[in-house]
PDB file of N, CA and C in Angstrom:
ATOM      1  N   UNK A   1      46.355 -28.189 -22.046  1.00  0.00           N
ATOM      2  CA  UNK A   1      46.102 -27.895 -20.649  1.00  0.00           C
ATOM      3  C   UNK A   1      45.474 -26.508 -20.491  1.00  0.00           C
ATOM      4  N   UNK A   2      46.109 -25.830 -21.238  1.00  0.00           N
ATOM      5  CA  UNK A   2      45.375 -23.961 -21.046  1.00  0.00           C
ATOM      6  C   UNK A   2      43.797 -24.146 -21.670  1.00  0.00           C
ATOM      7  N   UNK A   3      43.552 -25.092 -22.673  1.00  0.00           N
ATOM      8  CA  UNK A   3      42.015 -24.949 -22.751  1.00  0.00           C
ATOM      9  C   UNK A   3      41.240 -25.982 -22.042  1.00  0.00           C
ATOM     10  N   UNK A   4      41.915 -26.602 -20.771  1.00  0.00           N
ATOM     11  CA  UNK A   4      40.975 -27.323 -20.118  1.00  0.00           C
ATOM     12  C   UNK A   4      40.849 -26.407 -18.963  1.00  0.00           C
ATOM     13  N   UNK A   5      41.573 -25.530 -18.452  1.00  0.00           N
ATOM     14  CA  UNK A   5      41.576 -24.536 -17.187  1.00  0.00           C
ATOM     15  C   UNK A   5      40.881 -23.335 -17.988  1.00  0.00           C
ATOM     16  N   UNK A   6      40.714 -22.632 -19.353  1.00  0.00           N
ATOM     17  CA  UNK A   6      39.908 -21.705 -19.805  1.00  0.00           C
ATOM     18  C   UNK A   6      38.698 -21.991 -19.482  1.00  0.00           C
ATOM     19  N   UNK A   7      38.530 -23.538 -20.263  1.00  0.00           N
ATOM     20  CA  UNK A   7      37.022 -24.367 -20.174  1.00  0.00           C
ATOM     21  C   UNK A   7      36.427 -24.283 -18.360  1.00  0.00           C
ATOM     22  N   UNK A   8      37.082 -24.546 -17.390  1.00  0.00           N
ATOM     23  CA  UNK A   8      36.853 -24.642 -16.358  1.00  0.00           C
ATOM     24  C   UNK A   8      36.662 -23.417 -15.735  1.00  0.00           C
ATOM     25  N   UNK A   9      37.276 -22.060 -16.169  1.00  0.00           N
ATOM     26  CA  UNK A   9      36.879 -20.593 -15.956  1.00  0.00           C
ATOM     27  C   UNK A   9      35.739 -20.425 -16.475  1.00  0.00           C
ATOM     28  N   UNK A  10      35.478 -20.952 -17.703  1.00  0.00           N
ATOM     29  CA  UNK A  10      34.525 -20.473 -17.855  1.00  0.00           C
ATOM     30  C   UNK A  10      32.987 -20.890 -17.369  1.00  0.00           C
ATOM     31  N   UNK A  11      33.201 -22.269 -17.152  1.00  0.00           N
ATOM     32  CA  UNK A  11      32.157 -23.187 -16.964  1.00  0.00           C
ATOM     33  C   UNK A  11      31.574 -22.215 -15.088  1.00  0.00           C
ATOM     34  N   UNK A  12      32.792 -22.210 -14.293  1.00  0.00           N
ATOM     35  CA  UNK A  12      32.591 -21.420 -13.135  1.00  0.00           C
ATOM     36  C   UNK A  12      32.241 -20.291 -13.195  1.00  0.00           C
ATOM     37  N   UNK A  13      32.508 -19.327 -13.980  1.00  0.00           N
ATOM     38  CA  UNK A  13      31.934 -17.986 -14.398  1.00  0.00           C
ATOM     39  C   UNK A  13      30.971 -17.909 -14.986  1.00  0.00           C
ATOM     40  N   UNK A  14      30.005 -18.782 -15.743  1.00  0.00           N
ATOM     41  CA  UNK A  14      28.360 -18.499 -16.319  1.00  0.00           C
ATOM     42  C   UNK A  14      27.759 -19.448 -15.181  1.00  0.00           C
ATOM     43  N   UNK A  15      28.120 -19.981 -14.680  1.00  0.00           N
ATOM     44  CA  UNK A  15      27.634 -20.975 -13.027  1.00  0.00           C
ATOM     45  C   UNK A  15      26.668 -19.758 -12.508  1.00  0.00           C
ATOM     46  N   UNK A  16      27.164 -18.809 -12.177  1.00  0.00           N
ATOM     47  CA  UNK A  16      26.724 -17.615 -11.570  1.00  0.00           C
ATOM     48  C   UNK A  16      25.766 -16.642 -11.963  1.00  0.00           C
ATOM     49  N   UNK A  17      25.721 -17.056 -13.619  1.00  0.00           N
ATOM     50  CA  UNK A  17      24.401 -16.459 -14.037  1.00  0.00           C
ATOM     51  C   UNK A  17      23.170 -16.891 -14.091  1.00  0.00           C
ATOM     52  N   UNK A  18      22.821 -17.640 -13.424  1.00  0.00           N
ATOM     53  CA  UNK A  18      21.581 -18.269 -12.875  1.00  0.00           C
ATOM     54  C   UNK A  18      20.153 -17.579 -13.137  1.00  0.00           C
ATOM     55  N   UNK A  19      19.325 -17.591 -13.146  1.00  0.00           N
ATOM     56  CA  UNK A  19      17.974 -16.584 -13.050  1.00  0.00           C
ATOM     57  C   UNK A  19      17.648 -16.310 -11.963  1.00  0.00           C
ATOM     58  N   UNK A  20      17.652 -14.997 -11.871  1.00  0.00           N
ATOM     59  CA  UNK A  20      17.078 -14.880 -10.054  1.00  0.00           C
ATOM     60  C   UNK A  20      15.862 -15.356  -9.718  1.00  0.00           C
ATOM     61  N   UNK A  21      16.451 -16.155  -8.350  1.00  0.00           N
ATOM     62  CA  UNK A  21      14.815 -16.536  -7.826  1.00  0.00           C
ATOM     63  C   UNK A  21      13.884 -15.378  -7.272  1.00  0.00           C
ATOM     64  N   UNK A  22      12.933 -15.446  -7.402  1.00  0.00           N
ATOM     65  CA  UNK A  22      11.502 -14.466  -7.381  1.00  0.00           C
ATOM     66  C   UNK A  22      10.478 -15.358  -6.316  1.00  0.00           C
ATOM     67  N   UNK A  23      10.381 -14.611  -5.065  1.00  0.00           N
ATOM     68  CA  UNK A  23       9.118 -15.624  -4.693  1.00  0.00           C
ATOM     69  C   UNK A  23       7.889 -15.093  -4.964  1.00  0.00           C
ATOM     70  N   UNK A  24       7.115 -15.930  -3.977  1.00  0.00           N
ATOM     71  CA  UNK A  24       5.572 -15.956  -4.409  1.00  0.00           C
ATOM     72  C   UNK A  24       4.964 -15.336  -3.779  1.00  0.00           C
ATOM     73  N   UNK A  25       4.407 -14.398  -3.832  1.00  0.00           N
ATOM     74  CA  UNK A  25       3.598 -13.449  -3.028  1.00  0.00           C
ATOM     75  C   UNK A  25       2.019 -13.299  -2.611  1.00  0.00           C
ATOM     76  N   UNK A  26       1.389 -14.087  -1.374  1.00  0.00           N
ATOM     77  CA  UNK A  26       0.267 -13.934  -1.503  1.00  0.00           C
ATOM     78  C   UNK A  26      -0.134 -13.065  -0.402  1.00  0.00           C
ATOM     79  N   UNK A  27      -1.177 -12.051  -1.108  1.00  0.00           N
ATOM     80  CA  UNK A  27      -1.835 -11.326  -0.230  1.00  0.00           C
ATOM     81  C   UNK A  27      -3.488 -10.896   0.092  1.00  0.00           C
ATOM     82  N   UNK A  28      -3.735 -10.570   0.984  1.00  0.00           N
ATOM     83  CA  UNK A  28      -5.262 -10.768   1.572  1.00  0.00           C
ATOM     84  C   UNK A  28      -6.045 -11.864   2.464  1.00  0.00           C
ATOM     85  N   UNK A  29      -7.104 -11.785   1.804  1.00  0.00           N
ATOM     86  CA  UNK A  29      -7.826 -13.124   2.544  1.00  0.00           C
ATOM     87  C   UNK A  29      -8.402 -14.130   1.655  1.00  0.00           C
ATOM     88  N   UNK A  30      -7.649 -15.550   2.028  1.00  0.00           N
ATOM     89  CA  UNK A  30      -7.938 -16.630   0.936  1.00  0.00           C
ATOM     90  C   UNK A  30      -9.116 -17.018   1.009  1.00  0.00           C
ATOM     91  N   UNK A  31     -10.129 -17.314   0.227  1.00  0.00           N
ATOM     92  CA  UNK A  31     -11.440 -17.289   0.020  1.00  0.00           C
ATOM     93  C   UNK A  31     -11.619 -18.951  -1.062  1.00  0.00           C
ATOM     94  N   UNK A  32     -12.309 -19.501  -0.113  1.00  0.00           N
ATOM     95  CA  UNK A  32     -12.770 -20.764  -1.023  1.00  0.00           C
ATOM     96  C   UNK A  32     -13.889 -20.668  -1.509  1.00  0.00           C
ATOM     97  N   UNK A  33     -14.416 -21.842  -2.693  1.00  0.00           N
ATOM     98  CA  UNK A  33     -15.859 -21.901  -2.624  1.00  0.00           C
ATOM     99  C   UNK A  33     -16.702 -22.675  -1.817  1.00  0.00           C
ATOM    100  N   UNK A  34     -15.820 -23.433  -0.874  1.00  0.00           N
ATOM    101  CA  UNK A  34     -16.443 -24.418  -0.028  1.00  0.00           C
ATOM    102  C   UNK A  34     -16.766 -23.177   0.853  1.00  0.00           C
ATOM    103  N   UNK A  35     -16.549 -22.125   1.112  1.00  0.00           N
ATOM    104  CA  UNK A  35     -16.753 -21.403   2.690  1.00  0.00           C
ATOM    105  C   UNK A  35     -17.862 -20.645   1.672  1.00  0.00           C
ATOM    106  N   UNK A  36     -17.765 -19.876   1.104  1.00  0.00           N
ATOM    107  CA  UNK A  36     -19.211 -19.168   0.069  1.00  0.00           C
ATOM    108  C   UNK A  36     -20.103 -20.167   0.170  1.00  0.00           C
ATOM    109  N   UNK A  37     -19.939 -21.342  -0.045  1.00  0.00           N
ATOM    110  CA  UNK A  37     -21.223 -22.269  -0.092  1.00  0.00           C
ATOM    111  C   UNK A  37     -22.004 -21.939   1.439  1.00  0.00           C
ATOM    112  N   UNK A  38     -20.651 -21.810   2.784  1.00  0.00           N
ATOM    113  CA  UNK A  38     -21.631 -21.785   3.910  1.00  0.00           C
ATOM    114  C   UNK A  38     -22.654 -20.270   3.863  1.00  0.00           C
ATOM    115  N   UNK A  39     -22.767 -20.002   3.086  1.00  0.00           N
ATOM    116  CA  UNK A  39     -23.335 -17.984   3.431  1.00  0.00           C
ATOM    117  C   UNK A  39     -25.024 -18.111   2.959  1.00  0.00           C
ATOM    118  N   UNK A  40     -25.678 -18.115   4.101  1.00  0.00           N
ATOM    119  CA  UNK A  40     -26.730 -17.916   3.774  1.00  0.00           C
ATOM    120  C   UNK A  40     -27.436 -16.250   4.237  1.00  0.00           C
ATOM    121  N   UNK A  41     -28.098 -15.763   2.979  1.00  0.00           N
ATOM    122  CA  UNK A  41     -29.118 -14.442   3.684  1.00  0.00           C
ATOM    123  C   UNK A  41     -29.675 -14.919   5.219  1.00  0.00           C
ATOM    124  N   UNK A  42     -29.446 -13.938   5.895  1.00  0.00           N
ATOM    125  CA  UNK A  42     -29.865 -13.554   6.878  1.00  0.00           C
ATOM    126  C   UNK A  42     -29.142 -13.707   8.468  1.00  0.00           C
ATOM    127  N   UNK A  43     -27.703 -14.382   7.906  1.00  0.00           N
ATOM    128  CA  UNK A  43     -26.726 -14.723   9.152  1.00  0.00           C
ATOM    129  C   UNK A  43     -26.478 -13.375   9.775  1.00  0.00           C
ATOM    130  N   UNK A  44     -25.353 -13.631  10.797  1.00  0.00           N
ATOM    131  CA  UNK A  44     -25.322 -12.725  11.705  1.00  0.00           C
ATOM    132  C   UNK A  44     -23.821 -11.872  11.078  1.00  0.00           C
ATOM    133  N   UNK A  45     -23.344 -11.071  11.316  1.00  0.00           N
ATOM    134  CA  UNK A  45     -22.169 -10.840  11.152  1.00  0.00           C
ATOM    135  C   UNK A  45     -20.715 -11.147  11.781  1.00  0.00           C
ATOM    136  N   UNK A  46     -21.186 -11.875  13.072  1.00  0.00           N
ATOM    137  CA  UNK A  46     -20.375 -12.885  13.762  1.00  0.00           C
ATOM    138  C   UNK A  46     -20.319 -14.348  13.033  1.00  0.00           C
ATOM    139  N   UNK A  47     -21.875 -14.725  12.376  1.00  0.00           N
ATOM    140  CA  UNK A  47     -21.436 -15.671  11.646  1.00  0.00           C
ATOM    141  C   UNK A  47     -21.056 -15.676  10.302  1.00  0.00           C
ATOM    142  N   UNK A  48     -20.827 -14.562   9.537  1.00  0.00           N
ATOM    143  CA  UNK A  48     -20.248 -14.278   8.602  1.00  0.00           C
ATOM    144  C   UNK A  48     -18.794 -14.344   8.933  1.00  0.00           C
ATOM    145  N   UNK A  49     -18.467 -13.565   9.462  1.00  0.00           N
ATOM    146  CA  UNK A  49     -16.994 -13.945  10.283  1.00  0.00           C
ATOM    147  C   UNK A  49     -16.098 -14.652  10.503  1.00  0.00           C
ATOM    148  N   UNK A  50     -17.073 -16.050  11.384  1.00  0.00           N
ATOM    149  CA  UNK A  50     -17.121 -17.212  11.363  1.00  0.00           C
ATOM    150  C   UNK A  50     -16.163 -18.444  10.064  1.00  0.00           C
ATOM    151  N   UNK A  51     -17.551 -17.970   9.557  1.00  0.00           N
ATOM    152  CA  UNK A  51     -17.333 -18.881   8.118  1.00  0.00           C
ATOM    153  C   UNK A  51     -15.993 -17.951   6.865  1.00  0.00           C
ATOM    154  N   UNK A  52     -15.885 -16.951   6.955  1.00  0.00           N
ATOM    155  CA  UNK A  52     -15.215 -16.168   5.884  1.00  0.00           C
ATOM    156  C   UNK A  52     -14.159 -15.966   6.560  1.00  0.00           C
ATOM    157  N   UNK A  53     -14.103 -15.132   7.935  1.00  0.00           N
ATOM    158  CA  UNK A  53     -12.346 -14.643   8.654  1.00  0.00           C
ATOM    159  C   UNK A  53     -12.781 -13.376   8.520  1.00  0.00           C
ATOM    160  N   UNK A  54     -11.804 -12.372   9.276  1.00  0.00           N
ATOM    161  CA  UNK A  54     -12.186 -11.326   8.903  1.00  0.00           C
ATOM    162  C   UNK A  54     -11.785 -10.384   8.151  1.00  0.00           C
ATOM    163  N   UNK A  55     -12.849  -9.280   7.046  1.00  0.00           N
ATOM    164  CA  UNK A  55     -12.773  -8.789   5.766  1.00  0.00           C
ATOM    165  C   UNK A  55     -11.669  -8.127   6.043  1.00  0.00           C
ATOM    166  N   UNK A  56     -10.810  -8.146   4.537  1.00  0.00           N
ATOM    167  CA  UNK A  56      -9.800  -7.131   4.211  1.00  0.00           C
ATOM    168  C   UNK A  56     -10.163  -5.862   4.400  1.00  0.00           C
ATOM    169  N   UNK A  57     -11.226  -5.549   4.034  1.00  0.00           N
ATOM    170  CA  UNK A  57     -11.587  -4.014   4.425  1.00  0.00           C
ATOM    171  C   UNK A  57     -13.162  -3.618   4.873  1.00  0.00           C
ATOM    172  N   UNK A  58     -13.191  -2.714   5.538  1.00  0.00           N
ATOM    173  CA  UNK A  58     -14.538  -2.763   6.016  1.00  0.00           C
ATOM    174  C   UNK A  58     -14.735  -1.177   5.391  1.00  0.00           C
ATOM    175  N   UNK A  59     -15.970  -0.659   4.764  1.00  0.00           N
ATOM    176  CA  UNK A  59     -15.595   0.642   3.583  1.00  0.00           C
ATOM    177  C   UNK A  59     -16.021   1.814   5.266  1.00  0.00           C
ATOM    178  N   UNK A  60     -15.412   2.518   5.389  1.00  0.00           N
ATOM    179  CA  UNK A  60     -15.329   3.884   6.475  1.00  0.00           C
ATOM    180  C   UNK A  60     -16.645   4.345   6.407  1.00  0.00           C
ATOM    181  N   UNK A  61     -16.908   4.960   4.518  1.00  0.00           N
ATOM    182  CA  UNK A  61     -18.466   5.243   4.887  1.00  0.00           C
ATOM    183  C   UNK A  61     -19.696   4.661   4.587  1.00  0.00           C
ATOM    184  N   UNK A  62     -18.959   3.294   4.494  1.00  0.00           N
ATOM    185  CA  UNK A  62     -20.487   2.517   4.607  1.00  0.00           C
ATOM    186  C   UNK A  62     -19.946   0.665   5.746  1.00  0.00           C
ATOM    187  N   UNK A  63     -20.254   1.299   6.732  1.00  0.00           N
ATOM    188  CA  UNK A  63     -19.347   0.069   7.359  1.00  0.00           C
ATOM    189  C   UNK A  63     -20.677  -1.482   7.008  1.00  0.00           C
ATOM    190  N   UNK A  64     -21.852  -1.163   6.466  1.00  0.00           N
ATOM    191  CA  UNK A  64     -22.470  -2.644   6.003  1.00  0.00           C
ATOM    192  C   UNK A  64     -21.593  -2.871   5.221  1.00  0.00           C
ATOM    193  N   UNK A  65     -20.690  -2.850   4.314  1.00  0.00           N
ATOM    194  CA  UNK A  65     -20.091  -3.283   3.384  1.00  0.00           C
ATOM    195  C   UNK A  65     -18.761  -4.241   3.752  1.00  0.00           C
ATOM    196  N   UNK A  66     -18.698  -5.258   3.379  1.00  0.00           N
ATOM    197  CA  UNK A  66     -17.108  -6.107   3.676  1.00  0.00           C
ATOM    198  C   UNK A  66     -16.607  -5.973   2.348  1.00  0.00           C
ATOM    199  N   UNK A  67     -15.455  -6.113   2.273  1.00  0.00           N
ATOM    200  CA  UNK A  67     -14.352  -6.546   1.250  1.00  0.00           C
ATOM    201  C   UNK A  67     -13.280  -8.006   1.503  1.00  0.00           C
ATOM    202  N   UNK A  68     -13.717  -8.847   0.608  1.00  0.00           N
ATOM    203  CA  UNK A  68     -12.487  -9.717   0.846  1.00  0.00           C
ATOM    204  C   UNK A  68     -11.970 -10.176  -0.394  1.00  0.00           C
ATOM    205  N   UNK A  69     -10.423  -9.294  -0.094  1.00  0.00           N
ATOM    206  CA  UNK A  69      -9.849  -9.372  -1.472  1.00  0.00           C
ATOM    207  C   UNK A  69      -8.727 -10.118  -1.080  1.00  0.00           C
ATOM    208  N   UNK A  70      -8.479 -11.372  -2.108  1.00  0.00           N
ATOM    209  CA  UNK A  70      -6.897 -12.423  -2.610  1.00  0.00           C
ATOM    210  C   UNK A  70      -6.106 -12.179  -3.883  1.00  0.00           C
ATOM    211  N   UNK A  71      -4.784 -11.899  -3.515  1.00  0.00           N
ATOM    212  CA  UNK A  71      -4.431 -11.349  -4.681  1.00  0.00           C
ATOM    213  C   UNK A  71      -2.687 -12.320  -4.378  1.00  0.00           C
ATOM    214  N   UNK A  72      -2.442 -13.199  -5.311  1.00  0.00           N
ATOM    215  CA  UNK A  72      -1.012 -14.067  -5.526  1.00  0.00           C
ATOM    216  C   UNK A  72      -0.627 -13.797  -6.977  1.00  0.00           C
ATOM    217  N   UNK A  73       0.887 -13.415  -6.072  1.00  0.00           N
ATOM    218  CA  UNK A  73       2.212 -13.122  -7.162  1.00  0.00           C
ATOM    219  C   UNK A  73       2.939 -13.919  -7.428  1.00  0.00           C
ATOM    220  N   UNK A  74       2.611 -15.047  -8.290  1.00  0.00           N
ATOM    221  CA  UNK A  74       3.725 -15.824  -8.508  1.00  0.00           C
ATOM    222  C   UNK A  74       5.041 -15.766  -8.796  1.00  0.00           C
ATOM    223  N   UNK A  75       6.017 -16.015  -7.961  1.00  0.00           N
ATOM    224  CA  UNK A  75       7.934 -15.181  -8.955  1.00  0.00           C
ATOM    225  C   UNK A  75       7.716 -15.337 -10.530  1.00  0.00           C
ATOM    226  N   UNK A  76       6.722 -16.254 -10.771  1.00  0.00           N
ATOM    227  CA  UNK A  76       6.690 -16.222 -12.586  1.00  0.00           C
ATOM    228  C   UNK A  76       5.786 -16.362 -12.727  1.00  0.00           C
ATOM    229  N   UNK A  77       4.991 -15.300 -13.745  1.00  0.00           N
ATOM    230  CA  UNK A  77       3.616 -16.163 -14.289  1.00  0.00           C
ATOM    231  C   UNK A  77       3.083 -15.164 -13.751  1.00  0.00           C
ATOM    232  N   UNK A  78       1.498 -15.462 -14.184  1.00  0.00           N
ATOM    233  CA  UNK A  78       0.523 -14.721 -14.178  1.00  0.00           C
ATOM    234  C   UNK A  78      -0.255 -14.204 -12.933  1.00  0.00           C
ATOM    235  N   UNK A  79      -0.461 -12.903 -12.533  1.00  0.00           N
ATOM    236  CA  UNK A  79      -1.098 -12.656 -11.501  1.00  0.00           C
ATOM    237  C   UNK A  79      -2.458 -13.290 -11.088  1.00  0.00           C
ATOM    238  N   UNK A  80      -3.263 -13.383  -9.884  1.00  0.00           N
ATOM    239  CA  UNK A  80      -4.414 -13.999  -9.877  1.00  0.00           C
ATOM    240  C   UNK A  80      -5.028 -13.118  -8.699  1.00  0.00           C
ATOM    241  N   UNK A  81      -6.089 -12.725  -8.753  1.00  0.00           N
ATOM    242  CA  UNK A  81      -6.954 -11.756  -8.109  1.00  0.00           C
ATOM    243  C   UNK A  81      -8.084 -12.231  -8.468  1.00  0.00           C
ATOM    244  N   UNK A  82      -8.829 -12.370  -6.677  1.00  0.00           N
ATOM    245  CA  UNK A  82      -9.864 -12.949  -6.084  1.00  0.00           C
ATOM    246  C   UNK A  82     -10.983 -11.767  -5.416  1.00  0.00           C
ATOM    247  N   UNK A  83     -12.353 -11.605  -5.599  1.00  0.00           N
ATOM    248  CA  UNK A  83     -12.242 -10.664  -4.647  1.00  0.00           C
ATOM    249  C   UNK A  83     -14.326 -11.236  -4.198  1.00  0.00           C
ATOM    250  N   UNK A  84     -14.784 -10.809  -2.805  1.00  0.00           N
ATOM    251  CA  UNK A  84     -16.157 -11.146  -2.769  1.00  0.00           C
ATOM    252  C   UNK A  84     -16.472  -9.744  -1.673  1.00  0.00           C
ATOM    253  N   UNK A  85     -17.660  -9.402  -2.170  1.00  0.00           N
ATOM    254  CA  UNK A  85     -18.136  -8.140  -1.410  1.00  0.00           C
ATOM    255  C   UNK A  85     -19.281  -8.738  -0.769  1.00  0.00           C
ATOM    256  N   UNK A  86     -19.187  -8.730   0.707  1.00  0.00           N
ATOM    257  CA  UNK A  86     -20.452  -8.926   1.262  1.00  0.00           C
ATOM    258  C   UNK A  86     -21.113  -7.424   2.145  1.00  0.00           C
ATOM    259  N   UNK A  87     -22.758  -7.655   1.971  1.00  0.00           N
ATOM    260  CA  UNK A  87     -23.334  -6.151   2.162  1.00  0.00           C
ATOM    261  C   UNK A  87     -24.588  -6.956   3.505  1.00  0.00           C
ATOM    262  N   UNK A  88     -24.541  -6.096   4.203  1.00  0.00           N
ATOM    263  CA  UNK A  88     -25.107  -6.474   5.183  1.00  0.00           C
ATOM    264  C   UNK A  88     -26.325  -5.134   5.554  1.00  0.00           C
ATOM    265  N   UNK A  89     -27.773  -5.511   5.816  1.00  0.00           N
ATOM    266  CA  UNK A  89     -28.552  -4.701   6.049  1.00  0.00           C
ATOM    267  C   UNK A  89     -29.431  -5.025   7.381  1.00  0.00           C
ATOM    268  N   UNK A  90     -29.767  -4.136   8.082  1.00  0.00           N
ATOM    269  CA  UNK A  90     -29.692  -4.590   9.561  1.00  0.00           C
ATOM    270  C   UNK A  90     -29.464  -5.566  10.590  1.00  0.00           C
ATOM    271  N   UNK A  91     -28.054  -5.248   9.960  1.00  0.00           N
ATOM    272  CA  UNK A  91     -26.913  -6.280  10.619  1.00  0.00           C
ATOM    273  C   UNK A  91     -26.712  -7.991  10.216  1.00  0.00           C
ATOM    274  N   UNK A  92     -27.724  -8.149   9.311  1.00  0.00           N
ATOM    275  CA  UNK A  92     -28.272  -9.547   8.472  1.00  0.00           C
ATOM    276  C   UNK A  92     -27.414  -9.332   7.122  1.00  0.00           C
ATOM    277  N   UNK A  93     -27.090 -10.261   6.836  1.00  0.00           N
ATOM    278  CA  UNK A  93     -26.418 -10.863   5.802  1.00  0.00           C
ATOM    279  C   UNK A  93     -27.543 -10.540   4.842  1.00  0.00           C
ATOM    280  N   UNK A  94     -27.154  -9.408   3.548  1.00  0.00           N
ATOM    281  CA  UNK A  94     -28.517  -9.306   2.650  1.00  0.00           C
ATOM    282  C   UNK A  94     -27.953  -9.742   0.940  1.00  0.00           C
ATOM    283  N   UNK A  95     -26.400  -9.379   0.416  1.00  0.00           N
ATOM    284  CA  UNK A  95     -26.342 -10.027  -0.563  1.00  0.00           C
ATOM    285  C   UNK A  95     -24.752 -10.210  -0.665  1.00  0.00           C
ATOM    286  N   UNK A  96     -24.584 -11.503  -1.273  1.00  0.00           N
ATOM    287  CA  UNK A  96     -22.497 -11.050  -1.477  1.00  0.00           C
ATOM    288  C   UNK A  96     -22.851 -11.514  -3.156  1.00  0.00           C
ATOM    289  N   UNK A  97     -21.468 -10.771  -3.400  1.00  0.00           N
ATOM    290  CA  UNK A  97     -21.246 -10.735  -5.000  1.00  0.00           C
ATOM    291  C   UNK A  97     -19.423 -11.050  -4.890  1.00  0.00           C
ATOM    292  N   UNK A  98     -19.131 -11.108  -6.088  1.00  0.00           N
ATOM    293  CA  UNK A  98     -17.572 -11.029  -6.476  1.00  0.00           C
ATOM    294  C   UNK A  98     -17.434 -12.291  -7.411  1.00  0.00           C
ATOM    295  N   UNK A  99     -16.383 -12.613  -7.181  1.00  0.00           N
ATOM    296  CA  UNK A  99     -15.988 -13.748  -8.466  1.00  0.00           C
ATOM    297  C   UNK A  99     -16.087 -15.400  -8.074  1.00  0.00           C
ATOM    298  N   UNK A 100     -17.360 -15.284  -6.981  1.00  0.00           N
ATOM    299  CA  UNK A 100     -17.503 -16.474  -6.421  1.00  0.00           C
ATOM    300  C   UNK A 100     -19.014 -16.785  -6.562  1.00  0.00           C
ATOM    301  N   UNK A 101     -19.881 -17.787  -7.363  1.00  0.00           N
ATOM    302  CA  UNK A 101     -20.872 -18.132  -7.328  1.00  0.00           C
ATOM    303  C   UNK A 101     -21.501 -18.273  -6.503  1.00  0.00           C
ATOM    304  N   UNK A 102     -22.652 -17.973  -6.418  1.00  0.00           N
ATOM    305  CA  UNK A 102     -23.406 -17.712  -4.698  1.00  0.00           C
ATOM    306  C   UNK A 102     -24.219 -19.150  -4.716  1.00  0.00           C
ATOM    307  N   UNK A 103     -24.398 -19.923  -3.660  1.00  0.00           N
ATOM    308  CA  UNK A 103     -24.833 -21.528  -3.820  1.00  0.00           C
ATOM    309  C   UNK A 103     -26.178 -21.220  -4.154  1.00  0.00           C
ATOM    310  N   UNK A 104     -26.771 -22.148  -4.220  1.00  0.00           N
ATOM    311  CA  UNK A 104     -28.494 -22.558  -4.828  1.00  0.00           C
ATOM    312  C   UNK A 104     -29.260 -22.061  -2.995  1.00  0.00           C
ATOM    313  N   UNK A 105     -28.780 -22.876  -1.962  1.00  0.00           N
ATOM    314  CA  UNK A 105     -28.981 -22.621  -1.005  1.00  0.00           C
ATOM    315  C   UNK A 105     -28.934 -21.066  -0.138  1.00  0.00           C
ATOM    316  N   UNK A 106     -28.549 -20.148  -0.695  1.00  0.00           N
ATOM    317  CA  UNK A 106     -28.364 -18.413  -0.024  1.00  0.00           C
ATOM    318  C   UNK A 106     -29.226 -18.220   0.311  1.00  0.00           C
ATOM    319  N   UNK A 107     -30.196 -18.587  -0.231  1.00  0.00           N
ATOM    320  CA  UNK A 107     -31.488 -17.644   0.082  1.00  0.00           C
ATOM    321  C   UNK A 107     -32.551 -18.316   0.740  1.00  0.00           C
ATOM    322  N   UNK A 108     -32.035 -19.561   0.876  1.00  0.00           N
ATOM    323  CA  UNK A 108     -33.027 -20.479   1.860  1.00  0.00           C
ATOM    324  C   UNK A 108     -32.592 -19.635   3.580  1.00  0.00           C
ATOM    325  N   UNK A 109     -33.695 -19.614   4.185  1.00  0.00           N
ATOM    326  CA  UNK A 109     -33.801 -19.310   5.487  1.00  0.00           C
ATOM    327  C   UNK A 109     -32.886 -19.929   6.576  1.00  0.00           C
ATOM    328  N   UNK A 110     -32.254 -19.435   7.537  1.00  0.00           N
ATOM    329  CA  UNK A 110     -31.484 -20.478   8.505  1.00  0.00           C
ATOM    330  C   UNK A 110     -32.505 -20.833   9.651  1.00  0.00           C
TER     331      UNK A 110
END
């Protein structure tokens, strides 16, 4: 009887050592490639907007510049960081870069 109530202390006492749960942390602005596909040279910056949301950061001394950065923390596992810079020259959509392929279509005219 004393080692079926030890067994049962003990079984209740490592119960509790569990792994802590960790959540998932996402931050910025989520960025598809279906919405990059909509970006053509020469939109407006309302329709950049539009199609993207608006940039994580806009740079102070160069306000043509957007930033849209995604960055998820999984409670486990590997970080993942997203990021697309769009640059705008009189007020026209002139080039975006980052870790998103720019479509075949960008540079066709709207």
């Amino acid at each position: 009887m004393k080692h079926l109530i030890a067994a049962a202390l003990t079984a209740l006492t490592l119960s509790g050592c569990s792994l802590v749960y960790r959540i998932d942390i996402p931050q910025g602005n989520y960025v598809e490639q279906k919405q990059v596909d909509k970006l053509r040279q020469g939109m407006s910056r309302e329709q950049v907007e539009f199609v993207l949301g608006s940039p994580m950061m806009r740079d102070t001394f160069d306000p043509d510049t957007w930033y849209y950065l995604y960055e998820f923390q999984p409670g486990r596992g590997d970080k993942e960081r997203k990021e697309l810079t769009v640059k705008f020259v009189g007020d026209r959509l002139a080039t975006a870069s980052g870790d998103f392929p720019l479509p075949a279509a960008f540079t066709t005219p709207l």
